[in-house]
Protein backbone atom coordinates (compact mmCIF):
# COMPACT_ATOMS: atom_id res chain seq x y z
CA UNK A 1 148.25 103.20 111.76
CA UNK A 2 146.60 103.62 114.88
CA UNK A 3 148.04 106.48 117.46
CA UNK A 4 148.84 105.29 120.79
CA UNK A 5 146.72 106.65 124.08
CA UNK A 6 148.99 109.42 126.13
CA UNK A 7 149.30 108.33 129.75
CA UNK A 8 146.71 109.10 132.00
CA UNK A 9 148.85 111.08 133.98
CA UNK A 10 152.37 112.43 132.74
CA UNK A 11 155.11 114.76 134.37
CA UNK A 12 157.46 116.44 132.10
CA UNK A 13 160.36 118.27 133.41
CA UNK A 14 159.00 119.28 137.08
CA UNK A 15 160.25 121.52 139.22
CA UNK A 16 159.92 122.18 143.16
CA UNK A 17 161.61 124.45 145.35
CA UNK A 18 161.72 125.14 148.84
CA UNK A 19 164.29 128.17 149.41
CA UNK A 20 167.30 126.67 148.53
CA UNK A 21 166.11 123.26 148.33
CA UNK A 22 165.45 122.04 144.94
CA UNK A 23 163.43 119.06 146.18
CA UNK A 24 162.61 118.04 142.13
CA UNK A 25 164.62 118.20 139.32
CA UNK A 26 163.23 118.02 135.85
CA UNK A 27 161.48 114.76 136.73
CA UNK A 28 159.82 113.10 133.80
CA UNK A 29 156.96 110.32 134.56
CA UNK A 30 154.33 108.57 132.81
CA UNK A 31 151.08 107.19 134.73
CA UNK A 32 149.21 104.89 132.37
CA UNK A 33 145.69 103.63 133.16
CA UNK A 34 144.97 100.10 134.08
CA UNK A 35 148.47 99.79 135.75
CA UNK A 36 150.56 99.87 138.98
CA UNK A 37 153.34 102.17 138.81
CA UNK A 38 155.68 101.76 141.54
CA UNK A 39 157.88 105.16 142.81
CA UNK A 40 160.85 104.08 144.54
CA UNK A 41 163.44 106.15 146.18
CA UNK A 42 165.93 106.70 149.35
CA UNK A 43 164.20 108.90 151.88
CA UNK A 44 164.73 112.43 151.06
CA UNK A 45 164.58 111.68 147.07
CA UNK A 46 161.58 113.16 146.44
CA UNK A 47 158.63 111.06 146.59
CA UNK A 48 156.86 112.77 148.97
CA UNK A 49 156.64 116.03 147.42
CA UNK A 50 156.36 114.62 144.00
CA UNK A 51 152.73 113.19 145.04
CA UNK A 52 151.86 116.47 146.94
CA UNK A 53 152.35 118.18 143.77
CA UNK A 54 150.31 116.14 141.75
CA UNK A 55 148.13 116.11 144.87
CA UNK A 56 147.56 120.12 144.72
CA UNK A 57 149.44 120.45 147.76
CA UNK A 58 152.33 122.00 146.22
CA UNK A 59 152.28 124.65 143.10
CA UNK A 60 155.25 123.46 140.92
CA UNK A 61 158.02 125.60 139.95
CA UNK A 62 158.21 124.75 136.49
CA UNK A 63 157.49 121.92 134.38
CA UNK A 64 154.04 120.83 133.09
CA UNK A 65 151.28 118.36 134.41
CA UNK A 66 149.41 116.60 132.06
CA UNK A 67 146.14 114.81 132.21
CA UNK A 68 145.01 112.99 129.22
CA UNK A 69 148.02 114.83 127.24
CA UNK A 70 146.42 118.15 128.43
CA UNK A 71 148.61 120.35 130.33
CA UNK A 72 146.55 120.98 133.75
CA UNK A 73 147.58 123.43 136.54
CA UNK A 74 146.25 121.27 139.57
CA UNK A 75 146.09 123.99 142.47
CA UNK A 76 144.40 122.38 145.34
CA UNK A 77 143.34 118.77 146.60
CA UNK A 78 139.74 119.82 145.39
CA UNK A 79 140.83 120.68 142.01
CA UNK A 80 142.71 116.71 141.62
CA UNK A 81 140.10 115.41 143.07
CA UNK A 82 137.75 117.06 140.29
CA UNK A 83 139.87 115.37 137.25
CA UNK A 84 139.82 112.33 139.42
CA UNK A 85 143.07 111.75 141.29
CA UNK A 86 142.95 111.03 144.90
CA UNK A 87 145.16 110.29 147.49
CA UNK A 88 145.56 107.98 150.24
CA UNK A 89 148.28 109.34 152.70
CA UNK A 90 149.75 106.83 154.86
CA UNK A 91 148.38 108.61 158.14
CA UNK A 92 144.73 107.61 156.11
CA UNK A 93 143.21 110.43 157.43
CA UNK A 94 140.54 108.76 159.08
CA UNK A 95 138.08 109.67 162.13
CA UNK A 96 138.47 106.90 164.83
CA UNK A 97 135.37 108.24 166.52
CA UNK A 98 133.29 107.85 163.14
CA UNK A 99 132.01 104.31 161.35
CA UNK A 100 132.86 103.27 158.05
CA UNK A 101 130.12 105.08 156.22
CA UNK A 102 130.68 108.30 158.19
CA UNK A 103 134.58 108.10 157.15
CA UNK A 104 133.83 107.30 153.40
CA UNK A 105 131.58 110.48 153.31
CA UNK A 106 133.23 112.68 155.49
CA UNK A 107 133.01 116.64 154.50
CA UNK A 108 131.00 114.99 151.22
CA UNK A 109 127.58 113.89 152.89
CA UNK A 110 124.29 113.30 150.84
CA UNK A 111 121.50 115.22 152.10
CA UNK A 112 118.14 114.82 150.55
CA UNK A 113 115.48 117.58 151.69
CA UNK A 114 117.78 119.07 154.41
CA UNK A 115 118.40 115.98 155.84
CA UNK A 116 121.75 113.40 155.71
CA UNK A 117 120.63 110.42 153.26
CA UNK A 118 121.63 107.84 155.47
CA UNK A 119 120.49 105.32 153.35
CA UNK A 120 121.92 106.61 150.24
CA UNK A 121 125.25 106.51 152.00
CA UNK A 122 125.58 103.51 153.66
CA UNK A 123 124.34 101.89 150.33
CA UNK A 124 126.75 103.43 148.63
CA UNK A 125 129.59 102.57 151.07
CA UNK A 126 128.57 98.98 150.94
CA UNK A 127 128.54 98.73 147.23
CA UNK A 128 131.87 99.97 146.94
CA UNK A 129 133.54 97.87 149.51
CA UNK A 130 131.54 94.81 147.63
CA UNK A 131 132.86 96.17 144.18
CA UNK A 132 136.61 95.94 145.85
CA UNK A 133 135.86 92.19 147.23
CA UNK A 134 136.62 93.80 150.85
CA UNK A 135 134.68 90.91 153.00
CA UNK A 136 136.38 90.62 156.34
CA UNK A 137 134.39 94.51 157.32
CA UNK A 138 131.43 93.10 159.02
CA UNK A 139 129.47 95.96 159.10
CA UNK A 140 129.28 99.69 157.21
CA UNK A 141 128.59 101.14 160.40
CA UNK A 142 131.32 99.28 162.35
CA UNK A 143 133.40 102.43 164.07
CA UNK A 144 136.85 102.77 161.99
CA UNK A 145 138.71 102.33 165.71
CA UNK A 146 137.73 98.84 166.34
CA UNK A 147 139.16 97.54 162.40
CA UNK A 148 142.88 96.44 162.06
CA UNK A 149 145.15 98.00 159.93
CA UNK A 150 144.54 96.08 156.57
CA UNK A 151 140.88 96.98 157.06
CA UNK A 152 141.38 100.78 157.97
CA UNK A 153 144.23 101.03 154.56
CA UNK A 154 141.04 99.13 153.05
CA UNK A 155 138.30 101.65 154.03
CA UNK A 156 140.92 104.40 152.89
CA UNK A 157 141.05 102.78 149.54
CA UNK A 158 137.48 102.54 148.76
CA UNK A 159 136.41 106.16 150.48
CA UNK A 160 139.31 107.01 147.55
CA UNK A 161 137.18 104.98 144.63
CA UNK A 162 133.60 106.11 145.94
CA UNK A 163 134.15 109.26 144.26
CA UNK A 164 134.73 107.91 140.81
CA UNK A 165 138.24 108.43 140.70
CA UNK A 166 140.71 107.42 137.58
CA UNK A 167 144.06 107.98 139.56
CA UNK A 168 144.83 106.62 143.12
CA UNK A 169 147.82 107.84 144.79
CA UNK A 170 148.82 105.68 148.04
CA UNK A 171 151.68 106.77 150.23
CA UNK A 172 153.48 103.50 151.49
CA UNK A 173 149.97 101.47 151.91
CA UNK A 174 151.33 98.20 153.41
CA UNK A 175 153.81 100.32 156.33
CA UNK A 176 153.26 98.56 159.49
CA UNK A 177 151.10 95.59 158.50
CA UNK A 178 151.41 92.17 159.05
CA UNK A 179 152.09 89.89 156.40
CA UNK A 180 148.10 88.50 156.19
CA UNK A 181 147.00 92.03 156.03
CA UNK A 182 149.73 92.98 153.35
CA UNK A 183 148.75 90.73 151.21
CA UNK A 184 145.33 91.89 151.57
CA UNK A 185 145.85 95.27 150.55
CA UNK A 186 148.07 94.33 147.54
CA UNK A 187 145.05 92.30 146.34
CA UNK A 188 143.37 95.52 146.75
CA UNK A 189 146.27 96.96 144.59
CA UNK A 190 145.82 94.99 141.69
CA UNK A 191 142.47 94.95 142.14
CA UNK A 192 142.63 98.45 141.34
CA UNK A 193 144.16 98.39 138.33
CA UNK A 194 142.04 95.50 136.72
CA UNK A 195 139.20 98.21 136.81
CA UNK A 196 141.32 100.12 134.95
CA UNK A 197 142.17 102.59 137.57
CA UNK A 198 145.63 104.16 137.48
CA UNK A 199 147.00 103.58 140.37
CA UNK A 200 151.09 104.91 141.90
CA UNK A 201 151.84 103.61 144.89
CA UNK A 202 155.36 104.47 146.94
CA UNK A 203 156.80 102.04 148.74
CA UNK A 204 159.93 101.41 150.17
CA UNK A 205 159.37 97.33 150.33
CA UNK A 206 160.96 95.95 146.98
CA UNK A 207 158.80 92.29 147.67
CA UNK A 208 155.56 94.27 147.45
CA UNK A 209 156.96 96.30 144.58
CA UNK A 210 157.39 93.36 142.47
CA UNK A 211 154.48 91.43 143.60
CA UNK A 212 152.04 94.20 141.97
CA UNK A 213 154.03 96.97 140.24
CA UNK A 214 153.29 97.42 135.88
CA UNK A 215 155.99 99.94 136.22
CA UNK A 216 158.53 100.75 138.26
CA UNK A 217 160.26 104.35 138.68
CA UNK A 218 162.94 105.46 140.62
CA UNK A 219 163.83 108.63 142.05
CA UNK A 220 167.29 109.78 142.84
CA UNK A 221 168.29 113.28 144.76
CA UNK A 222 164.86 114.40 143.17
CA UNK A 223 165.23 113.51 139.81
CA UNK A 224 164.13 110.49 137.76
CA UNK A 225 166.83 107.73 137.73
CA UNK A 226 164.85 105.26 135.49
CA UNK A 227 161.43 104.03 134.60
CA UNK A 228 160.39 100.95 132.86
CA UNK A 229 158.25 97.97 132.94
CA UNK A 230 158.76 95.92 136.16
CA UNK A 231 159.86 92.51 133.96
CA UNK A 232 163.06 94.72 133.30
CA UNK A 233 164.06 94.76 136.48
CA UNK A 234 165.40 92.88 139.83
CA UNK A 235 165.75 93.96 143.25
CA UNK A 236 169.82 94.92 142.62
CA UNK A 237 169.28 96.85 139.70
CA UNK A 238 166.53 98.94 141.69
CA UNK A 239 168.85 98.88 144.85
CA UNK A 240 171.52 100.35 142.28
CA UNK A 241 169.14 103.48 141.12
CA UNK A 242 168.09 104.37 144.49
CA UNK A 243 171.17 104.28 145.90
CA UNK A 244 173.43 105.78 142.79
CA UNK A 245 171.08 106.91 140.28
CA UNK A 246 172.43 104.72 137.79
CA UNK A 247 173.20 100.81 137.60
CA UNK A 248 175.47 98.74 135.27
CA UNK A 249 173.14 95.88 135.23
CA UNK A 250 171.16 95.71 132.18
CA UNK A 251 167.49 95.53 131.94
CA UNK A 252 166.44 91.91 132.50
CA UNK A 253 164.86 89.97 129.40
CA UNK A 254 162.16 88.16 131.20
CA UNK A 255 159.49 89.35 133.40
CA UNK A 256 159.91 88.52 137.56
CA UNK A 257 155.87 88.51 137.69
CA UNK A 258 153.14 86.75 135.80
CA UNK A 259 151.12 89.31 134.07
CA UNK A 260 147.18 88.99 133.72
């Protein structure tokens, strides 16, 4: 008998406080590798400061972390970002006044006898945007200010990758695109995952939920409502555990997506 993998990442019973706030509430959550898991939830629910947490942002309040089924304390970005987890905020956190190779390496430049490797880095840059099939960047050194939104979320997503990460966190990725360029970063998305990248994404739209979520989890007055593979579900029974917590529809029998 073989033993099953744990989950890349997994929460079990996590706790955050802010005063009187209890902003999470014993959530339990399983990240595996090689899929899209999906956080859903009403604003206010938690999402936000349940990927800060596992972000380093915010020390938890109880509960463990685990990483490979090790329990981890994760107490700064620096520290995620050393087991491999980034994060791609929906802000992106990129220079406008810097190009594409600049942005990628930003507060992580190559230097090679005192000097920035230039070469090294835009290399670098341009094999990772090639690895991701990103084509319509014309140039490395094209300054981030003059790219449209699908290309910035696209830059954000590889600068995330360059540094071999195993976990990608992205903070409502397709906010404020149009529909071409959504479509190009849920590519992305599942692109992602077929490298075998773990990858949770919060959204609120349910369409690009189901076009590339594994897994889909919802959060309710920050606790877990439900998780499950995406096949088990349609947009009224997630509708009914953001909203309520609970639904009376049961699971659906046959997937809403293709797998691959």
């Amino acid at each position: 008998m073989t033993v099953a993998e744990p989950p890349l990442l997994e929460l079990r019973g996590l706790e955050k406080r802010f005063g009187p706030v209890q902003a999470l509430r014993g959530v339990n959550l399983k990240v595996a590798a090689g899929q899209v898991t999906a956080l859903v939830g009403d604003n206010g629910a938690g999402k936000s400061v349940l990927i800060r947490t596992v972000s380093g942002i915010h020390a938890p309040d109880g509960g463990q972390v685990l990483w490979e089924g090790r329990s981890r304390r994760v107490r700064s970005p620096r520290e995620a970002a050393d087991l491999g987890i980034e994060t791609v905020y929906q802000d992106l956190a990129l220079a406008d006044n810097l190009d594409i190779v600049q942005n990628m390496f930003l507060g992580r430049e190559r230097t090679r006898v005192g000097l920035l490797d230039e070469e090294s880095m835009e290399r670098s840059a341009g094999e990772t945007l090639e690895g991701l099939s990103v084509t319509t960047v014309r140039s490395v050194r094209q300054p981030v200010a003059s790219l449209s939104g699908g290309q910035r979320q696209a830059v954000a997503i590889a600068k995330a990758v360059l540094w071999n990460s195993r976990l990608v966190i992205m903070d409502e990725p397709t906010a404020a695109l149009g529909v071409t360029q959504t479509q190009m970063v849920l590519t992305l998305v599942r692109r992602l995952a077929e490298r075998g990248l773990a990858v949770l994404i919060v959204s609120h739209n349910l369409n690009d939920v189901f076009e590339v979520a594994d897994q889909i989890a919802a959060l309710y007055l920050g606790r877990l409502a439900v998780q499950g593979p995406a096949g088990e579900f349609d947009r009224e029974r997630v509708v009914d555990f953001i909203t309520s917590g609970q639904s009376s529809r049961g699971p659906k029998t046959t997937s809403t997506r293709d797998e691959t």
